[in-house]
Protein backbone atom coordinates (compact mmCIF):
# COMPACT_ATOMS: atom_id res chain seq x y z
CA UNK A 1 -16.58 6.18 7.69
CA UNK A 2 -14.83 8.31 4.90
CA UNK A 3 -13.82 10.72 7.14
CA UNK A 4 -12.07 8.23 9.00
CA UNK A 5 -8.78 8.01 8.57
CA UNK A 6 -5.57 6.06 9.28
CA UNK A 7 -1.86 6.33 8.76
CA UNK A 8 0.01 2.88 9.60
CA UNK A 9 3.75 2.44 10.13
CA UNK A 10 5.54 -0.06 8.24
CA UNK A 11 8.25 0.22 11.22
CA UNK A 12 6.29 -2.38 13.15
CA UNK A 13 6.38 0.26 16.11
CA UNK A 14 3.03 -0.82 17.62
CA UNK A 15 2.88 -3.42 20.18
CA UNK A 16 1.36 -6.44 17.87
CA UNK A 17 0.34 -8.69 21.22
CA UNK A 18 -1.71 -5.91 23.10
CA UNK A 19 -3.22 -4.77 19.67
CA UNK A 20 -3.95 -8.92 19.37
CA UNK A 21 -5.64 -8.65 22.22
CA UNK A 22 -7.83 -5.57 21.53
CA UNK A 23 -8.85 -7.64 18.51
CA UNK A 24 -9.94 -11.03 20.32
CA UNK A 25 -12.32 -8.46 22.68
CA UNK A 26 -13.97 -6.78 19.45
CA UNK A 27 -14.87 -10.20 17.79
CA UNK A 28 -16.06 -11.58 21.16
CA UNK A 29 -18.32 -7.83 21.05
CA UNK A 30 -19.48 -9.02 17.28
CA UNK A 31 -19.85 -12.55 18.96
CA UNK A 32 -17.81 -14.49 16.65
CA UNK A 33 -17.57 -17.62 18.26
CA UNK A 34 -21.38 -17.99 17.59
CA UNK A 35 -21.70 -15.97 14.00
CA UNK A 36 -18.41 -17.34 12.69
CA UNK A 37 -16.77 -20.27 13.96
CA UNK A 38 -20.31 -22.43 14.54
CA UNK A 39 -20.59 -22.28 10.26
CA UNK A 40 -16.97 -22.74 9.82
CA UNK A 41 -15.97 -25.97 11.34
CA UNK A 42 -12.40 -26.14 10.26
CA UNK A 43 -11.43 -22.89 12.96
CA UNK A 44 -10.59 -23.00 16.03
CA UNK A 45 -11.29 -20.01 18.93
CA UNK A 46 -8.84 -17.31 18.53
CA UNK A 47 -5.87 -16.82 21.28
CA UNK A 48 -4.21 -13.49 22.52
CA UNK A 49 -1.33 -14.82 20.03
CA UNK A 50 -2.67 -15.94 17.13
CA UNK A 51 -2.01 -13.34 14.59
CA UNK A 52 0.75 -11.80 16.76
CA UNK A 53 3.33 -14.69 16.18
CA UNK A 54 4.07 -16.49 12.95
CA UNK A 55 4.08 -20.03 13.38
CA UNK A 56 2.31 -22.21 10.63
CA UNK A 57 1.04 -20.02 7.73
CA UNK A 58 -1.19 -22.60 6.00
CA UNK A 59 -3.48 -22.00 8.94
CA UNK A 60 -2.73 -18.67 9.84
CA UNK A 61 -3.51 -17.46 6.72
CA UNK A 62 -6.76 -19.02 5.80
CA UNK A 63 -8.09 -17.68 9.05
CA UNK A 64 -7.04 -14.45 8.00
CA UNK A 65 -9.04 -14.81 4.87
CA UNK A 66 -11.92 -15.86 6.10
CA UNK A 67 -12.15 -13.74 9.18
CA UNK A 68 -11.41 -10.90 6.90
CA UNK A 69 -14.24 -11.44 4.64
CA UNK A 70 -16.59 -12.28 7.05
CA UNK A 71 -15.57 -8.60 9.11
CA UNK A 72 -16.13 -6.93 5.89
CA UNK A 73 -19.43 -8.38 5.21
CA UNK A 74 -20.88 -7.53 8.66
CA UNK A 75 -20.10 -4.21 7.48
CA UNK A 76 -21.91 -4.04 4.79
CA UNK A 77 -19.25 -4.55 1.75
CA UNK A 78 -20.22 -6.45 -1.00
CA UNK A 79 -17.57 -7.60 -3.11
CA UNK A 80 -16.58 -10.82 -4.97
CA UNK A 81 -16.46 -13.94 -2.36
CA UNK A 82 -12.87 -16.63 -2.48
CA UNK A 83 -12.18 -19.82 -1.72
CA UNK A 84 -9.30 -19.48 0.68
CA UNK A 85 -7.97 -22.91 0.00
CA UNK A 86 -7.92 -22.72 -3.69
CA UNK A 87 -7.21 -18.91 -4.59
CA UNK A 88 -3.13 -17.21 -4.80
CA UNK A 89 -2.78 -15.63 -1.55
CA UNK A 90 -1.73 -12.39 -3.12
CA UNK A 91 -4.53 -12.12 -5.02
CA UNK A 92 -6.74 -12.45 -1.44
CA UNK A 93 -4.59 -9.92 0.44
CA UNK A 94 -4.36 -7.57 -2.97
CA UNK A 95 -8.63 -8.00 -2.55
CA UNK A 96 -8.76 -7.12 1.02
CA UNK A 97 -6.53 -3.86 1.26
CA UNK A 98 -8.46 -2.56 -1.49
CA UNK A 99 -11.32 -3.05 0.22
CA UNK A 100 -10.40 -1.52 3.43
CA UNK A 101 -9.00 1.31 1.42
CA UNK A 102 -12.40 2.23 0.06
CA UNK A 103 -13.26 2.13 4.02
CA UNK A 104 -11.02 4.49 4.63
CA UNK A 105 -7.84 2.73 5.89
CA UNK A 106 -4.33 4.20 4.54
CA UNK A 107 -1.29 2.06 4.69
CA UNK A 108 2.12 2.60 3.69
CA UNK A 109 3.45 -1.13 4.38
CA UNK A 110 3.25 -3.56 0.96
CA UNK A 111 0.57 -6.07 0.27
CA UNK A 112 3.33 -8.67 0.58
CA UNK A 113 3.04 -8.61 4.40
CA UNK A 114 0.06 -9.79 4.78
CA UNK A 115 -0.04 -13.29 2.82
CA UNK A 116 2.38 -14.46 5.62
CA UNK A 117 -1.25 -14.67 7.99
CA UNK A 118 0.90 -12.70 10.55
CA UNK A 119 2.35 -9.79 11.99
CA UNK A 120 1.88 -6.45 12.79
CA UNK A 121 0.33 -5.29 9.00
CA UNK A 122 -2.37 -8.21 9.80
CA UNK A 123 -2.68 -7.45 13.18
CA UNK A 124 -3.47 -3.67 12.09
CA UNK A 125 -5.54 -4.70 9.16
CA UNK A 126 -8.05 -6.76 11.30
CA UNK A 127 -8.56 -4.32 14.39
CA UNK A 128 -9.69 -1.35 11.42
CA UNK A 129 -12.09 -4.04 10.14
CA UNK A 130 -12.99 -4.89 14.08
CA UNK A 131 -13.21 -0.74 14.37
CA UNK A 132 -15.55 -0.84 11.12
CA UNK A 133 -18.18 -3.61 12.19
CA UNK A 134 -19.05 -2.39 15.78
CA UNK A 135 -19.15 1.15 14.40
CA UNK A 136 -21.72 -0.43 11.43
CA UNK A 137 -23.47 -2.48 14.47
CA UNK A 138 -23.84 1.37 16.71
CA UNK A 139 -21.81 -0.35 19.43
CA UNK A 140 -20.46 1.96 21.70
CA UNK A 141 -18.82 1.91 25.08
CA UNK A 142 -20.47 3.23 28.08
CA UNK A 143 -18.73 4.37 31.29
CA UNK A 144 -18.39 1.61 33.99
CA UNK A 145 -20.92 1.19 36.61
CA UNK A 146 -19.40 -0.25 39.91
CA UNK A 147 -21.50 -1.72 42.59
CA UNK A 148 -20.89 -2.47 46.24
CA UNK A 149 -20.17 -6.34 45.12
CA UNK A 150 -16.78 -4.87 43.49
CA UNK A 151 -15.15 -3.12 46.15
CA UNK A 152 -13.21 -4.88 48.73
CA UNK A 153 -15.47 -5.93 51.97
CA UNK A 154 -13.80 -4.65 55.00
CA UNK A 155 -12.84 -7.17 57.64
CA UNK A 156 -15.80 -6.90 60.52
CA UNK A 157 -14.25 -5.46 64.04
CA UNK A 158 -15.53 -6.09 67.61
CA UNK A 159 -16.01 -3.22 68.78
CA UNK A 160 -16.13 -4.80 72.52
CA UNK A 161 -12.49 -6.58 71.86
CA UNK A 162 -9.22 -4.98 73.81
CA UNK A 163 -6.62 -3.18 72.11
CA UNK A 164 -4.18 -5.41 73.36
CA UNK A 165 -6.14 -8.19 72.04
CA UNK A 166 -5.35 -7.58 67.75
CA UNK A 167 -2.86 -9.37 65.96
CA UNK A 168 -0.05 -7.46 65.07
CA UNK A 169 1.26 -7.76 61.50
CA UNK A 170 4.60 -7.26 61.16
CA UNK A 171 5.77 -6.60 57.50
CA UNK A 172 9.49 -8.58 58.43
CA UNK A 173 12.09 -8.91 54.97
CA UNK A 174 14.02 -11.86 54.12
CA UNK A 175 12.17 -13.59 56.86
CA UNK A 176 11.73 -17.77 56.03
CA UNK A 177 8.19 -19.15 55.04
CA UNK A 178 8.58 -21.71 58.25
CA UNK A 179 8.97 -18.73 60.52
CA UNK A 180 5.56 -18.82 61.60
CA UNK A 181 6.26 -22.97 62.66
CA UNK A 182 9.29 -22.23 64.72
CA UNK A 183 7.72 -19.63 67.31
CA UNK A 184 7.88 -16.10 68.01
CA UNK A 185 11.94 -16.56 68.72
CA UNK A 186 12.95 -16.45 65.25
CA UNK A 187 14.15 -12.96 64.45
CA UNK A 188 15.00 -10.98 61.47
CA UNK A 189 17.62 -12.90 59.45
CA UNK A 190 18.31 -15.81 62.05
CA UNK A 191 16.94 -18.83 60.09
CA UNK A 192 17.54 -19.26 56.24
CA UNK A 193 15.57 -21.54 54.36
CA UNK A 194 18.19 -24.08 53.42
CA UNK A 195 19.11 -24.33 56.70
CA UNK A 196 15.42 -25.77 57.95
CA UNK A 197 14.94 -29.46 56.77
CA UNK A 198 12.08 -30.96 57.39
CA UNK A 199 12.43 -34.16 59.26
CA UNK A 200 9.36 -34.95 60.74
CA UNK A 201 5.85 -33.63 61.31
CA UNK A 202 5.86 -29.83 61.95
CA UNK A 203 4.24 -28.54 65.31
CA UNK A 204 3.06 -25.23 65.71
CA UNK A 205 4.23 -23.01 68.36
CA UNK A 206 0.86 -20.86 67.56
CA UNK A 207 -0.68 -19.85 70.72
CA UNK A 208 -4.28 -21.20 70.09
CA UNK A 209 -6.35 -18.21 71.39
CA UNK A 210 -5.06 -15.73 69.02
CA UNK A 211 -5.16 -18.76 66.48
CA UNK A 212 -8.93 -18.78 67.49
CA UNK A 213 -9.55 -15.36 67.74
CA UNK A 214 -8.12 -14.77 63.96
CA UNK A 215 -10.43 -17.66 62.88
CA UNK A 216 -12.83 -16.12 64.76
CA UNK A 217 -12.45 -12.35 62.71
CA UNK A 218 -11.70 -14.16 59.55
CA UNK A 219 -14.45 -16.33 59.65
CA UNK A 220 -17.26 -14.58 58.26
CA UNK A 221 -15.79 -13.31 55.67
CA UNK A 222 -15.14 -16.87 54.33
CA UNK A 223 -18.70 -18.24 54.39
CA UNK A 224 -20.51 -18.17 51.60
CA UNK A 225 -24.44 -16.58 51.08
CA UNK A 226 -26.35 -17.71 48.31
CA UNK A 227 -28.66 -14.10 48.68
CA UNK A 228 -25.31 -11.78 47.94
CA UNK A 229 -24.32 -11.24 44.59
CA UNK A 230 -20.94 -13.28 43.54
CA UNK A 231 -18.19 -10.89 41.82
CA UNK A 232 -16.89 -12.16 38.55
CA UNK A 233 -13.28 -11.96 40.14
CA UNK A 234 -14.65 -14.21 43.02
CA UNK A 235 -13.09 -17.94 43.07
CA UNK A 236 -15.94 -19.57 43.59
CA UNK A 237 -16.78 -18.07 40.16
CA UNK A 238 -13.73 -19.14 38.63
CA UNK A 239 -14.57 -22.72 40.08
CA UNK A 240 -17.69 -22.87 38.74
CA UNK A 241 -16.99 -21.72 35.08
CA UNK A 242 -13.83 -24.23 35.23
CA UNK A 243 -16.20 -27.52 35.96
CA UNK A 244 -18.84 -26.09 33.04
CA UNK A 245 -16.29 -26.24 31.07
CA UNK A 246 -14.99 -29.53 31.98
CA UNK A 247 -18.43 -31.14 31.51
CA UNK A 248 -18.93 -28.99 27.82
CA UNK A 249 -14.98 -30.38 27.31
CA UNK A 250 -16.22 -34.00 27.76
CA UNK A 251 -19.33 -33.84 26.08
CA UNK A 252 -17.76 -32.49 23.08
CA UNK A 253 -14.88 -35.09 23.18
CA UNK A 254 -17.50 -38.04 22.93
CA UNK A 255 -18.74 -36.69 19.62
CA UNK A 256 -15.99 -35.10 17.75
CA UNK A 257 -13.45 -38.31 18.96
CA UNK A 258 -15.02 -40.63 16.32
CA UNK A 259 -14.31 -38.09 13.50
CA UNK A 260 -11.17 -37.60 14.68
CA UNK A 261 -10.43 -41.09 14.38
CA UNK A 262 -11.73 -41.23 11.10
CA UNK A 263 -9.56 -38.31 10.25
CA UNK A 264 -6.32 -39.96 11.30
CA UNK A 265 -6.59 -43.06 9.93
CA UNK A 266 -7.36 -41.74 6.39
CA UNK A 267 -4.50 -39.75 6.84
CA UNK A 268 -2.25 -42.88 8.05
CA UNK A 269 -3.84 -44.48 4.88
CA UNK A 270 -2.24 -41.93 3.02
CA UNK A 271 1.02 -41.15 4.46
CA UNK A 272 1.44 -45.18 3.55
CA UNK A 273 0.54 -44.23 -0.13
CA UNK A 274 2.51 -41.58 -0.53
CA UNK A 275 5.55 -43.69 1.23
CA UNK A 276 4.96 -46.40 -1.51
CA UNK A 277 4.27 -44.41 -4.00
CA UNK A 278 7.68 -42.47 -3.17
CA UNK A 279 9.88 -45.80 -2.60
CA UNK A 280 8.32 -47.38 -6.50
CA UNK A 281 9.00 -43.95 -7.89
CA UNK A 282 12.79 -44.59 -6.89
CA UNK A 283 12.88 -47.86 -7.66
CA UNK A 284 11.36 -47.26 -11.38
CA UNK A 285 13.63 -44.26 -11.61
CA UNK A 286 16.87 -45.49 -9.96
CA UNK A 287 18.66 -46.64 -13.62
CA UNK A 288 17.75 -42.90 -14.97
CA UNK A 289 19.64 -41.69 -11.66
CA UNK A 290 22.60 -43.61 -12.36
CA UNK A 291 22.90 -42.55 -15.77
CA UNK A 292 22.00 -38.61 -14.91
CA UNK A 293 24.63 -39.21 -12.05
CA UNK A 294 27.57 -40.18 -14.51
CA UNK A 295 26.90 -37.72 -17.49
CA UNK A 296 26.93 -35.11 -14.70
CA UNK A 297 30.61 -36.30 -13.86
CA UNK A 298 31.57 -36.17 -17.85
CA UNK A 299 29.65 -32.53 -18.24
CA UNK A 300 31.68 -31.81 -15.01
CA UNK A 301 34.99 -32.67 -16.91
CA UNK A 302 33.96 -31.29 -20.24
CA UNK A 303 33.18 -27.93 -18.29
CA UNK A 304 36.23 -28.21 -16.07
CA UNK A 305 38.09 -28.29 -20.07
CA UNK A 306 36.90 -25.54 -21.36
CA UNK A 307 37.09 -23.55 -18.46
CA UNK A 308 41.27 -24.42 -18.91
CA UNK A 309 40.90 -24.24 -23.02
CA UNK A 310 39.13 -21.23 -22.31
CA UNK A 311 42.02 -19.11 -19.59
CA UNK A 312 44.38 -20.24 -22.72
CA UNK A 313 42.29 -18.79 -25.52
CA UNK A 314 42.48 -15.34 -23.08
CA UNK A 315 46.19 -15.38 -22.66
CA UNK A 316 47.16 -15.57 -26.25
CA UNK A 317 44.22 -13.22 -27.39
CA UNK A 318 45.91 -10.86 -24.91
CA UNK A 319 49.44 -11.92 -26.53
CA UNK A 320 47.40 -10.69 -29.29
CA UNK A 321 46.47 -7.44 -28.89
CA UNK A 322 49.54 -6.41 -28.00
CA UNK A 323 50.97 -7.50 -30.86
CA UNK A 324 48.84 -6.00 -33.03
CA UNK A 325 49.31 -2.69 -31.37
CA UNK A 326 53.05 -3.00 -31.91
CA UNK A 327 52.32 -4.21 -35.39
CA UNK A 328 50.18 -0.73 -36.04
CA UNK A 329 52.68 1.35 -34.36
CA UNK A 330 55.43 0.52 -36.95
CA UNK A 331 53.02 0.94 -39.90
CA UNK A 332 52.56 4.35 -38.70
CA UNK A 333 55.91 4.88 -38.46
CA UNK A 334 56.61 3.90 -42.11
CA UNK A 335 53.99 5.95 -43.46
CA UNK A 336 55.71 9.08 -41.54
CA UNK A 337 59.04 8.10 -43.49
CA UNK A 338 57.73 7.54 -46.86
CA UNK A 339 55.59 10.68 -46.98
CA UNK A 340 59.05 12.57 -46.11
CA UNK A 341 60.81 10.72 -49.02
CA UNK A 342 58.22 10.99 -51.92
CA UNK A 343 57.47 14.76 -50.55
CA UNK A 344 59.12 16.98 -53.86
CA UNK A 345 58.19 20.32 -52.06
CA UNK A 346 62.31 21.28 -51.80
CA UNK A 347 62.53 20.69 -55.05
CA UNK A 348 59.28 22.68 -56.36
CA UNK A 349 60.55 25.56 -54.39
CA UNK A 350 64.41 25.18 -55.89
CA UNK A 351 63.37 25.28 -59.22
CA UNK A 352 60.61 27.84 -58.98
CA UNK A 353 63.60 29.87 -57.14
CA UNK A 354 66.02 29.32 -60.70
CA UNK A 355 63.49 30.20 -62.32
CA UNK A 356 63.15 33.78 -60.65
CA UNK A 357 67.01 34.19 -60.83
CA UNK A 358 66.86 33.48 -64.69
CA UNK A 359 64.88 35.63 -65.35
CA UNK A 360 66.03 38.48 -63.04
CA UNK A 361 69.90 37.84 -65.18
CA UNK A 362 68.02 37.91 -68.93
CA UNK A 363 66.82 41.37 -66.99
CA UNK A 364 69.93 42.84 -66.11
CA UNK A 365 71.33 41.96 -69.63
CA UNK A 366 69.21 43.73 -71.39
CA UNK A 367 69.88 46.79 -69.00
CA UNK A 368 73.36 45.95 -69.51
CA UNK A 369 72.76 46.10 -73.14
CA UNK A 370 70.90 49.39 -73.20
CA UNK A 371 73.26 51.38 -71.27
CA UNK A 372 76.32 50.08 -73.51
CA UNK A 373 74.31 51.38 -76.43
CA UNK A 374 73.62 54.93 -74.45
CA UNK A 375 77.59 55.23 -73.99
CA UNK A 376 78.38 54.16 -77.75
CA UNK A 377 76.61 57.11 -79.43
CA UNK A 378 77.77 59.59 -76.75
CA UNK A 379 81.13 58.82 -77.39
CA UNK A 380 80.59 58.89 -81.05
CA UNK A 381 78.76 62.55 -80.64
């Protein structure tokens, strides 16, 4: 089973009422109705729709549970049993796709889809488990073997009889159901239906020999031989099974009508309980409704306040701001002017420039000096 893979699309790309119905012929296969439903009172048979469409999830889902645990017990799981009724139904569904992915099954859709009790995921979910329990029970499908009760008996011909003397069978379109009341006059597109009221009693305009005659080829076919072997697609079949089930229908009915009786009229019982209960609840409680009722309206005009005080308090925080920027801008703008003022770099370099002049005239004087000298005691030589 291992080996036995499958990839399922989230898309909901498979067709969820014919897979529905693939599902409702495996449990019949595992006979469910007699292994399942007979210990669990509360279900009802299956339909070709059940699981397909989501109607009431408080029963589809329980189903779901149950049927789920009871498919992976008849093939051979053993894992920790729920109560369906009592249990979170994420906790179920997280329980049964890990159980059916040790089996094998491989699922890209979330557990979430399946607590709903329908759709496509469940749908998918229970025809692996179906797959798993006949393949657990060695069930496998044989080819068909036909008999001469299924084919189509061939109408008997006298072989004596005239040619002339068959029925024709026209295939005629658009021709009116009362054609065959009004005579062989009535051509192709002559009478329309809503112009034929019926007014009276309706005469045929049959001829009664080939009336007889088709009664008379028609007519063995029709009678019925108890030593011939009746085809399941037969009516007489369908008949048959229909009053069985009547008769099971109405013996049922005797014994579960009691019980359902009972049922309702607890339930009537309590619908009246909970309708007191509800109406004393609101009576007890009405005062406490009033008063909740009018501090709402003050906490609605309190809020409605603030929300006013509150647009204000924005505006002049913005006012704010951009005040404040201004403010800083003209601070910086100071700072730029009193660093130029109290800067005494011109004056540094002035006086260090004096300074270099000074001392280049003290230089020249005393070259001044020397060469004066020089000159004297030439001229005195």
């Amino acid at each position: 089973m291992e080996g036995k893979r499958r990839i399922i699309d989230a898309g909901g790309s498979c067709n969820v009422y014919a897979l529905m119905e693939e599902i409702l012929e495996k449990l019949k296969v595992l006979n469910y109705e007699t292994k399942f439903l007979q210990q669990r009172k509360q279900f009802k048979p299956l339909h070709k729709c059940f699981f397909a469409v989501s109607s009431t999830a408080s029963e589809q889902f329980p189903y779901f549970a149950a049927l789920s645990a009871w498919l992976l017990t008849v093939s051979g799981v053993e894992f920790a049993q729920w109560n369906e009724f009592e249990e979170d139904p994420n906790s179920i569904s997280q329980t049964v796709l890990s159980e059916c992915q040790r089996l094998g099954f491989v699922t890209s859709f979330p557990v979430s889809k399946l607590r709903h009790g329908s759709g496509d995921a469940v749908c998918q979910l229970l025809d692996f488990l179906c797959d798993t329990a006949l393949e657990k029970a060695n069930f496998s499908v044989k080819p068909p073997v036909y008999t001469m009760a299924d084919f189509i008996e061939e109408a008997q011909v006298d072989e004596e009889a005239e040619i002339g003397d068959e029925i024709a069978v026209e295939v005629v379109e658009n021709v009116s159901p009362y054609a065959a009341y009004l005579g062989d006059e009535i051509e192709k597109g002559d009478v329309k239906e809503d112009e034929i009221g019926i007014q009276g009693v309706l005469e045929s305009n049959v001829d009664p020999a080939k009336w007889a005659l088709e009664l008379e080829r028609v007519g063995p076919m029709l009678r019925w031989k108890k030593d011939r072997a009746i085809s399941s697609h037969e009516w007489r079949t369908h008949l048959d099974q229909s009053q069985k089930h009547d008769t099971l229908v109405g013996e049922r009915f005797k014994a579960v009508r009691p019980v359902l009786i009972s049922v309702g009229a607890r339930l009537q019982k309590t619908v009246e309980r909970i309708a007191a209960k509800e109406s004393h609840l609101n009576k007890d409680f009405e005062h406490l409704g009033a008063d909740f009722r009018e501090k709402q309206k003050i906490l609605d005009s309190i809020q409605e306040r603030y929300n006013t005080l509150s647009q204000s308090v924005a505006e002049l925080t913005g006012d704010l701001t951009s005040k404040t920027e201004a403010v800083e801008n003209i601070k910086a703008e100071m700072r730029a002017r009193n660093h130029k003022i109290t800067d005494t770099s011109p004056l540094n370099k002035i006086s260090s420039a004096l300074s270099g002049l000074r001392k280049e005239i003290t230089d020249m004087e005393l070259r001044i000096g020397v060469v004066s000298q020089t000159l004297l005691e030439r001229r005195s030589t």
